[in-house]
Every structure is written in structure tokens, then in C-alpha cells.
PDB file of N, CA and C in Angstrom:
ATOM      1  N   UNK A   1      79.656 171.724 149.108  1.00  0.00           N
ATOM      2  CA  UNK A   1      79.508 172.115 147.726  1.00  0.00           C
ATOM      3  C   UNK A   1      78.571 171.110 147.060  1.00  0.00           C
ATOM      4  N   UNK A   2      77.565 171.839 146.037  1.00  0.00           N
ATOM      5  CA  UNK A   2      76.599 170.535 145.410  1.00  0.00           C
ATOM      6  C   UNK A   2      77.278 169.997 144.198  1.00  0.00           C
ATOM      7  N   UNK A   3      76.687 169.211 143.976  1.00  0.00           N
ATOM      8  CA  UNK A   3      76.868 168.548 142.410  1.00  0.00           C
ATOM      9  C   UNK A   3      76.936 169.094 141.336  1.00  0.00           C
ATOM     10  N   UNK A   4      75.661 170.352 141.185  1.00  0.00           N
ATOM     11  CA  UNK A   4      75.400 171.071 140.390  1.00  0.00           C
ATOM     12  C   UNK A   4      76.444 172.240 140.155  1.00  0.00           C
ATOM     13  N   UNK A   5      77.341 172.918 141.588  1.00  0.00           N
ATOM     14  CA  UNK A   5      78.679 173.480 141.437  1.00  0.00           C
ATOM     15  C   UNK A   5      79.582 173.007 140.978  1.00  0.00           C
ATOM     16  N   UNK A   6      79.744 171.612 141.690  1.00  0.00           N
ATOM     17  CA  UNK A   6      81.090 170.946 140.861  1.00  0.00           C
ATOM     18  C   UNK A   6      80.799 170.645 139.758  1.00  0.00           C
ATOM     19  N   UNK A   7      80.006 170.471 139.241  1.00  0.00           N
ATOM     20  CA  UNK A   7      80.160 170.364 137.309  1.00  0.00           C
ATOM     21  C   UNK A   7      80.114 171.400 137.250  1.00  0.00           C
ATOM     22  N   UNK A   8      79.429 172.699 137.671  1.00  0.00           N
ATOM     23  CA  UNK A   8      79.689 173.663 137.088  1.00  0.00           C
ATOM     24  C   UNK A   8      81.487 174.606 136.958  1.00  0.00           C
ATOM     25  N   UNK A   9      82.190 174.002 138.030  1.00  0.00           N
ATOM     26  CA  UNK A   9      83.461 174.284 138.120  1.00  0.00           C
ATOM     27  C   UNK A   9      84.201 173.192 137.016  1.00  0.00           C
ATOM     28  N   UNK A  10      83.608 172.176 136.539  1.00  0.00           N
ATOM     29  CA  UNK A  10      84.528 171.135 136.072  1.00  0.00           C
ATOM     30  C   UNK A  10      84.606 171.946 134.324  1.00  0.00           C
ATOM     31  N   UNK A  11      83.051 172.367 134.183  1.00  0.00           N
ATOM     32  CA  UNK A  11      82.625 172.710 132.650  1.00  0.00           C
ATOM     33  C   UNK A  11      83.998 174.043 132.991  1.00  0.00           C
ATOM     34  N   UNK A  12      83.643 174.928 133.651  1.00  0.00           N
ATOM     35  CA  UNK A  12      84.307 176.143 133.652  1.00  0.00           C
ATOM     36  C   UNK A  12      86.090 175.980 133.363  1.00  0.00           C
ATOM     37  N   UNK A  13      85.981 174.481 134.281  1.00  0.00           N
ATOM     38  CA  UNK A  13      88.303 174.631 133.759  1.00  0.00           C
ATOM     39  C   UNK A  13      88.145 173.894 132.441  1.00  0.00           C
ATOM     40  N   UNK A  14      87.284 172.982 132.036  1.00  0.00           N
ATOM     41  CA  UNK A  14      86.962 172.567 130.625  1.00  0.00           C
ATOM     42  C   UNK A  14      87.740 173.390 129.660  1.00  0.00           C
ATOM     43  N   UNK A  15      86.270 174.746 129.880  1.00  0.00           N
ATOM     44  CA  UNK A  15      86.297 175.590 128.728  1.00  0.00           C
ATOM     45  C   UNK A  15      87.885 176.389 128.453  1.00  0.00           C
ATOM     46  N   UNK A  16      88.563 176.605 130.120  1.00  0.00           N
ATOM     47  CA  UNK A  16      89.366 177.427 130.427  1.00  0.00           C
ATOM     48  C   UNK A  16      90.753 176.406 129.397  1.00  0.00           C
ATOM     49  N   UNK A  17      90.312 175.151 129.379  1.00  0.00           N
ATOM     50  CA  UNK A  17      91.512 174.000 128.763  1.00  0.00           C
ATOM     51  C   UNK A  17      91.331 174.269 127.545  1.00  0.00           C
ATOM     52  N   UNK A  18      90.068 174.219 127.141  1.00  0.00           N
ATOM     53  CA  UNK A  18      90.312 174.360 125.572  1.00  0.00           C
ATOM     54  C   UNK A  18      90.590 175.574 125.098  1.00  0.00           C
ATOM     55  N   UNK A  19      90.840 176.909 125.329  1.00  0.00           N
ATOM     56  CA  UNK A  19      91.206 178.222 125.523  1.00  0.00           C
ATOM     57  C   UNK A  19      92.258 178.506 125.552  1.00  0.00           C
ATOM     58  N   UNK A  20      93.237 177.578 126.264  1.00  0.00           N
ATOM     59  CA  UNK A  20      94.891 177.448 126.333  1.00  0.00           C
ATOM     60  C   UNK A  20      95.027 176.621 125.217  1.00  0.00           C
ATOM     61  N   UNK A  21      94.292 175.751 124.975  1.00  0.00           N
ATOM     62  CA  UNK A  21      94.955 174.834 123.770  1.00  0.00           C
ATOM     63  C   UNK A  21      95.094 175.581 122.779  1.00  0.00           C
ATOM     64  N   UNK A  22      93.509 176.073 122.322  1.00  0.00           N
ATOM     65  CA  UNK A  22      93.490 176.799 121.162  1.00  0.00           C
ATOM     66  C   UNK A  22      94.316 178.067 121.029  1.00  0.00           C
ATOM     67  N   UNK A  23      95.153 178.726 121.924  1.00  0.00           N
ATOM     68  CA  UNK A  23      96.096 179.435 121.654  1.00  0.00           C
ATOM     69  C   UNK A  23      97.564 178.977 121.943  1.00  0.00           C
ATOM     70  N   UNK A  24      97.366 178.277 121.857  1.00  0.00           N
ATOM     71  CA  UNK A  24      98.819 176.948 122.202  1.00  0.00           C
ATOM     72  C   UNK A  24      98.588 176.451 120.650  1.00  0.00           C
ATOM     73  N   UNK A  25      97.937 175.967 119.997  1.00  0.00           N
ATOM     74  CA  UNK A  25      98.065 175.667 118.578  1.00  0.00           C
ATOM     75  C   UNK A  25      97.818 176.440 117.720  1.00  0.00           C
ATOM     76  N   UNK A  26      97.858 177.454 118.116  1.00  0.00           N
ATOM     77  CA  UNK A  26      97.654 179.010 116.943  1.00  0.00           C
ATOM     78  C   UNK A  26      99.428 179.676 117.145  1.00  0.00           C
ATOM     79  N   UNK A  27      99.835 179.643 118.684  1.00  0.00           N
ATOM     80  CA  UNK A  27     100.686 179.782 117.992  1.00  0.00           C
ATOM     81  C   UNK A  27     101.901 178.859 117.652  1.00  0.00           C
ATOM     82  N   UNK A  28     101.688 177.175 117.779  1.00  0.00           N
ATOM     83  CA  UNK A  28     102.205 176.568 117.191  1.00  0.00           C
ATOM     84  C   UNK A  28     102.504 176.763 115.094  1.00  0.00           C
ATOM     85  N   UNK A  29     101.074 176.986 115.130  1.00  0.00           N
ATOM     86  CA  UNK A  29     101.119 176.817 113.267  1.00  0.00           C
ATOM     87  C   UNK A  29     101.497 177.980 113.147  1.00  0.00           C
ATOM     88  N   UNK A  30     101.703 179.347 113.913  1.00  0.00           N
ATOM     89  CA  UNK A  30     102.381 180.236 113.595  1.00  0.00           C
ATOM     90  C   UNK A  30     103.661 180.474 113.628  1.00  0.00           C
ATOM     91  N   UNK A  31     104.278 179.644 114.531  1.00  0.00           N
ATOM     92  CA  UNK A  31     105.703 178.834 114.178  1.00  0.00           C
ATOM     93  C   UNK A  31     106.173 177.955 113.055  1.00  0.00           C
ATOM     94  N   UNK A  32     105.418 176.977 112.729  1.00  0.00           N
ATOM     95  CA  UNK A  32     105.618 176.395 111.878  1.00  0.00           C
ATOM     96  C   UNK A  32     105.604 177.203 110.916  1.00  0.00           C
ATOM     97  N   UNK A  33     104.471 177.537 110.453  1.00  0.00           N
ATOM     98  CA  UNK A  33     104.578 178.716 109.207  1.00  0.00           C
ATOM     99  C   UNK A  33     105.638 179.637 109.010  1.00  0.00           C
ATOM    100  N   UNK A  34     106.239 180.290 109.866  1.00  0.00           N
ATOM    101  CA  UNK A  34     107.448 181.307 109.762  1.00  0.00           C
ATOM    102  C   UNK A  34     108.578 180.260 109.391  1.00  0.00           C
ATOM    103  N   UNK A  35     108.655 179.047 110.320  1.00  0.00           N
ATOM    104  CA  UNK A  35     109.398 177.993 109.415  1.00  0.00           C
ATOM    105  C   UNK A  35     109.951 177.759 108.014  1.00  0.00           C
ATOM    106  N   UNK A  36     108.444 177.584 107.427  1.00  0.00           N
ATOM    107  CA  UNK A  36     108.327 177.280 106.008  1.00  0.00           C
ATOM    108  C   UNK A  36     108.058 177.542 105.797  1.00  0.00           C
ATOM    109  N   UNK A  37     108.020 179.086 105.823  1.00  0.00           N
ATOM    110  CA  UNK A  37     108.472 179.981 105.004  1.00  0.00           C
ATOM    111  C   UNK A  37     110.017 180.703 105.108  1.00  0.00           C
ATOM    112  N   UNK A  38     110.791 180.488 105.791  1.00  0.00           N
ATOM    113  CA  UNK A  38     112.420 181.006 105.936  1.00  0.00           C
ATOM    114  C   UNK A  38     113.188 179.281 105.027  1.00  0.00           C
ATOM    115  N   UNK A  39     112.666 178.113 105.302  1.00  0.00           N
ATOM    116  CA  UNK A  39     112.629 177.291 104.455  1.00  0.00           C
ATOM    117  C   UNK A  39     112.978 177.364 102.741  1.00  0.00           C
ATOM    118  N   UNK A  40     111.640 177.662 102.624  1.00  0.00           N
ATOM    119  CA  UNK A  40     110.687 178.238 101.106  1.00  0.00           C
ATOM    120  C   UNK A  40     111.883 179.480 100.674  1.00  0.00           C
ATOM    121  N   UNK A  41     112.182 180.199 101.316  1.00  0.00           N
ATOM    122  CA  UNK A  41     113.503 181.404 101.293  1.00  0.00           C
ATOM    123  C   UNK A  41     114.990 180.828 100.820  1.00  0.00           C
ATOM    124  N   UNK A  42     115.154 179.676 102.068  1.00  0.00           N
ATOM    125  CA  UNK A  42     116.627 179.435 101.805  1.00  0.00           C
ATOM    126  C   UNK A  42     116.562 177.942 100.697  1.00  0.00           C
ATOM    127  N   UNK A  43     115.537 177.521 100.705  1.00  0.00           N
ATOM    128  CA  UNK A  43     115.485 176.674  98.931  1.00  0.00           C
ATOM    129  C   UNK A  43     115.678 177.802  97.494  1.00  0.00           C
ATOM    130  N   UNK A  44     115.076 178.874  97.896  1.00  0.00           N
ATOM    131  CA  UNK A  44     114.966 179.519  96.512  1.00  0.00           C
ATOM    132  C   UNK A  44     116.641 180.221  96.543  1.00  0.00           C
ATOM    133  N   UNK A  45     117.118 180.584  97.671  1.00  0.00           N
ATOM    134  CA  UNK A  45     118.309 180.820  97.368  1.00  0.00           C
ATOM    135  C   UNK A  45     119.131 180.134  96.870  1.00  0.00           C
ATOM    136  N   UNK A  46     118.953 179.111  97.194  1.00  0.00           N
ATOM    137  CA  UNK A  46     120.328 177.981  96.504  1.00  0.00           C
ATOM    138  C   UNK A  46     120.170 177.463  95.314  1.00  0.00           C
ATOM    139  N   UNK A  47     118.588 178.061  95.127  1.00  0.00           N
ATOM    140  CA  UNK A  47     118.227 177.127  93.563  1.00  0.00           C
ATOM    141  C   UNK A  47     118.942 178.594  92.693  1.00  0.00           C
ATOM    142  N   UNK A  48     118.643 179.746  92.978  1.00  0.00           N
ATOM    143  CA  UNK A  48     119.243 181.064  92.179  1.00  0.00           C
ATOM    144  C   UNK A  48     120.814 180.906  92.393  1.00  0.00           C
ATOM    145  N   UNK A  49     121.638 180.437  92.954  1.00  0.00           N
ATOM    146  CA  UNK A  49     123.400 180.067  93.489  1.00  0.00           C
ATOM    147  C   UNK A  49     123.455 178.833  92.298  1.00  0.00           C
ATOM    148  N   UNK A  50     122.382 178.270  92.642  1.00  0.00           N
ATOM    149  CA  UNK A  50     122.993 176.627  91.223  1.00  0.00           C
ATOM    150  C   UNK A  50     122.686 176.768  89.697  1.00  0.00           C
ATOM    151  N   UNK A  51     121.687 177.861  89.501  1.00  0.00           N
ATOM    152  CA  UNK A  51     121.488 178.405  88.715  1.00  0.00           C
ATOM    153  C   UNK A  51     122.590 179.145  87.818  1.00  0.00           C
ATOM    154  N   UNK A  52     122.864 180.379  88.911  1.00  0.00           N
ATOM    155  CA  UNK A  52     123.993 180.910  88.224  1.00  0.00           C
ATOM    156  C   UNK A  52     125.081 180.719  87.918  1.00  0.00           C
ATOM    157  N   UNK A  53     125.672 179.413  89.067  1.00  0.00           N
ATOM    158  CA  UNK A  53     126.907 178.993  89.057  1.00  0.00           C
ATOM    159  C   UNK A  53     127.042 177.351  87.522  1.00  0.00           C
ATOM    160  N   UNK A  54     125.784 176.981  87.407  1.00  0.00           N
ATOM    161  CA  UNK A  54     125.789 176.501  85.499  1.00  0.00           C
ATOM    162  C   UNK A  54     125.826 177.421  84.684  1.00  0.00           C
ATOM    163  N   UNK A  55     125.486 178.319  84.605  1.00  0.00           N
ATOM    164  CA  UNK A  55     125.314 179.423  83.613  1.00  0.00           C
ATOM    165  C   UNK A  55     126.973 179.954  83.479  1.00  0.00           C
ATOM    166  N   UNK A  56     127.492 180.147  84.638  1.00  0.00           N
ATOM    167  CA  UNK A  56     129.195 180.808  84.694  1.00  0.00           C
ATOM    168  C   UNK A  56     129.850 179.426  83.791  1.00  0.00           C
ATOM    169  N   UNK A  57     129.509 177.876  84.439  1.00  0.00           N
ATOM    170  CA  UNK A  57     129.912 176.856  83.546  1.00  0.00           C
ATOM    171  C   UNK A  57     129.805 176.555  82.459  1.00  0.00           C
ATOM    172  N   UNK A  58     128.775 176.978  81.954  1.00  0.00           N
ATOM    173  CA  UNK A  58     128.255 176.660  80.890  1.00  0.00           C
ATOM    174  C   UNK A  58     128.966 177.794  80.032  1.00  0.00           C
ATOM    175  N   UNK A  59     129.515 179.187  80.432  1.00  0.00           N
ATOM    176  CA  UNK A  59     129.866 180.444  79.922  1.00  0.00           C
ATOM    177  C   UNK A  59     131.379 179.993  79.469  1.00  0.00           C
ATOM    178  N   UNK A  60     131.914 179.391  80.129  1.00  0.00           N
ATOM    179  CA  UNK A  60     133.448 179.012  80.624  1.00  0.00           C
ATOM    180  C   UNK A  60     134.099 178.245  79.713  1.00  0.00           C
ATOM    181  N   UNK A  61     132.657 177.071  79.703  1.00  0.00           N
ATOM    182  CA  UNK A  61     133.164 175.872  78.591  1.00  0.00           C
ATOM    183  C   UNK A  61     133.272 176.279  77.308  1.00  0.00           C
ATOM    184  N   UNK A  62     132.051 177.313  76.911  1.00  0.00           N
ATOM    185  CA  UNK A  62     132.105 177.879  75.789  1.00  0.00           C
ATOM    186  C   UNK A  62     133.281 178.528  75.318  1.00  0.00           C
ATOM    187  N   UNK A  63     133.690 179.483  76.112  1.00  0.00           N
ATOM    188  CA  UNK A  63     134.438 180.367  75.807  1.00  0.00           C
ATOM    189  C   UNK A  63     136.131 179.416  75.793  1.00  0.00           C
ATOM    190  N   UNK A  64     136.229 178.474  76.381  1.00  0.00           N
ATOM    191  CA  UNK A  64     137.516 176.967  76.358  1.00  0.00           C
ATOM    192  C   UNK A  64     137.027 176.520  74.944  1.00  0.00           C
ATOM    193  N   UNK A  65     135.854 176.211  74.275  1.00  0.00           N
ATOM    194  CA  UNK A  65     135.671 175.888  72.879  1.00  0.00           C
ATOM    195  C   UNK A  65     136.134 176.761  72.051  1.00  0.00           C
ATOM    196  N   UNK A  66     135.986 178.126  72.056  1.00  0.00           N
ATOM    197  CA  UNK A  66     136.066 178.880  70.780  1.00  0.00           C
ATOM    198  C   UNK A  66     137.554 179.358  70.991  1.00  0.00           C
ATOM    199  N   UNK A  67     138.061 179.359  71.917  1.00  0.00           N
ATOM    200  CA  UNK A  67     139.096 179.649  72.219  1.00  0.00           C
ATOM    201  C   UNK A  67     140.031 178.618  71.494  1.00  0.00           C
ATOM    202  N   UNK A  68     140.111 177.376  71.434  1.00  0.00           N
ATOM    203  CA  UNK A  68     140.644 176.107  70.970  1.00  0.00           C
ATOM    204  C   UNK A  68     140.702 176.191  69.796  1.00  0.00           C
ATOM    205  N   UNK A  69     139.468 176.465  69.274  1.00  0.00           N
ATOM    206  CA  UNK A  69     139.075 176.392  67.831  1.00  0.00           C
ATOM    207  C   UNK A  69     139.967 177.438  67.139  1.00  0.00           C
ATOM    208  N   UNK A  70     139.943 178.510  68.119  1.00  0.00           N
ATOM    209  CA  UNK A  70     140.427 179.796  67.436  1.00  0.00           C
ATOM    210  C   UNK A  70     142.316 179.372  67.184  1.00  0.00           C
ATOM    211  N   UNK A  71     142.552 178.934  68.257  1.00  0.00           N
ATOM    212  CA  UNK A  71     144.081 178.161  67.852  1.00  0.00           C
ATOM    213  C   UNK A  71     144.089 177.139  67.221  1.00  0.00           C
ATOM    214  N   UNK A  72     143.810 176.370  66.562  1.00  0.00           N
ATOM    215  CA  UNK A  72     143.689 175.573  65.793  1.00  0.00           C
ATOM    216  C   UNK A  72     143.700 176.017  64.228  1.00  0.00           C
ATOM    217  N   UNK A  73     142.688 177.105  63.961  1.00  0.00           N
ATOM    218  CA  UNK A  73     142.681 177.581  62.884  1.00  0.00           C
ATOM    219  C   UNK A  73     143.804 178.498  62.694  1.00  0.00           C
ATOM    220  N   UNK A  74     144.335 179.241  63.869  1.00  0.00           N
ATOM    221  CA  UNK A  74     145.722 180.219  63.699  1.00  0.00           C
ATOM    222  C   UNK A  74     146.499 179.331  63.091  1.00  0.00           C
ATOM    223  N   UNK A  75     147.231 177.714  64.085  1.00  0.00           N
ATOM    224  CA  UNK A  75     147.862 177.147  63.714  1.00  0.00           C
ATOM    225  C   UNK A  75     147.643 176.546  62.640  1.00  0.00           C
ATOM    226  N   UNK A  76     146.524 176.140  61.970  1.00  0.00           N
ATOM    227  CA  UNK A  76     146.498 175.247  60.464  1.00  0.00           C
ATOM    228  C   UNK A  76     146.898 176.682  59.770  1.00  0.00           C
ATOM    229  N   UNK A  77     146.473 177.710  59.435  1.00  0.00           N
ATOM    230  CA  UNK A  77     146.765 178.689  58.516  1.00  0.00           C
ATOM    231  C   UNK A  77     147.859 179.066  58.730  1.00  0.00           C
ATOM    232  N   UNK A  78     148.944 178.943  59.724  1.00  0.00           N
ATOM    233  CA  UNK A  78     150.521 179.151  60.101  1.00  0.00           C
ATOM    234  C   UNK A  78     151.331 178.222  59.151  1.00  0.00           C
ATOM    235  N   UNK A  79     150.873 177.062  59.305  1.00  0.00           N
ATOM    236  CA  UNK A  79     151.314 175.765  58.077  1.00  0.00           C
ATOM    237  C   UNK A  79     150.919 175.937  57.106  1.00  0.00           C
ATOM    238  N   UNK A  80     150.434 176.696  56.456  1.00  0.00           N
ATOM    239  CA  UNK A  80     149.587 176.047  55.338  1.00  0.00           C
ATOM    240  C   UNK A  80     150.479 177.723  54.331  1.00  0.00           C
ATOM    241  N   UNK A  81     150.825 178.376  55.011  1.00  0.00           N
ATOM    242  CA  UNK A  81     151.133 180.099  54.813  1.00  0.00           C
ATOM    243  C   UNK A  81     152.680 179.616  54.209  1.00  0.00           C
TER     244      UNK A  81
END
């Protein structure tokens, strides 16, 4: 075999290497990406769960305020009657 074959076989598994790579890192970042994005998914879920679950708190406390208030004023106007 000449010289001029064997580089020409060396260029040829070369090219054949960078060919596997480049679809070896395509579909790496296409992994990653489906990643983060199911990620990006289960952040926004929990931010809409912490969201709603202040809002129920925030609903709760209120409704423990006016509620209080509302006995308070029964009872002062019970005394006062």
C-alpha cells in the first residue's frame, strides 16, 4: 500500500469521525433541550401550586379577620343593648 493510500484512508476515517461526532452532539443538545424544557415545565408548575396555595392563605386569613371583627361587634352591641 502507498503513502498516498494511507493518508488517503486516514483522511477518509477522519471525516467518517467527525460525522459520528457531529451526530453524537446533535443528539446530545437534543437531549439536553427536551431536558430543559420538562425542567422549564415542572418550575412553572410549582410556581402556579405556590401561587395559588398564598392566594387560598391569604383568602383564609381574611376571612379569620372579618369573621373576629364580626364577633366582636355582635358582642360589644350584646353589652351595650
Amino acid at each position: 500500500m502507498s503513502e498516498k493510500e494511507i493518508n488517503n484512508l486516514i483522511q477518509t476515517g477522519e471525516i467518517a469521525k467527525a460525522g459520528a461526532s457531529d451526530k453524537l452532539m446533535e443528539a446530545a443538545r437534543s437531549h439536553a433541550d427536551q431536558q430543559l424544557e420538562e425542567l422549564r415545565e415542572e418550575h412553572n408548575k410549582r410556581k402556579k401550586s405556590l401561587i395559588k396555595l398564598s392566594v387560598m392563605g391569604v383568602l383564609t386569613v381574611g376571612i379569620l379577620v372579618f369573621a373576629s371583627m364580626h364577633m366582636i361587634t355582635k358582642q360589644m352591641t350584646a353589652k351595650t343593648a
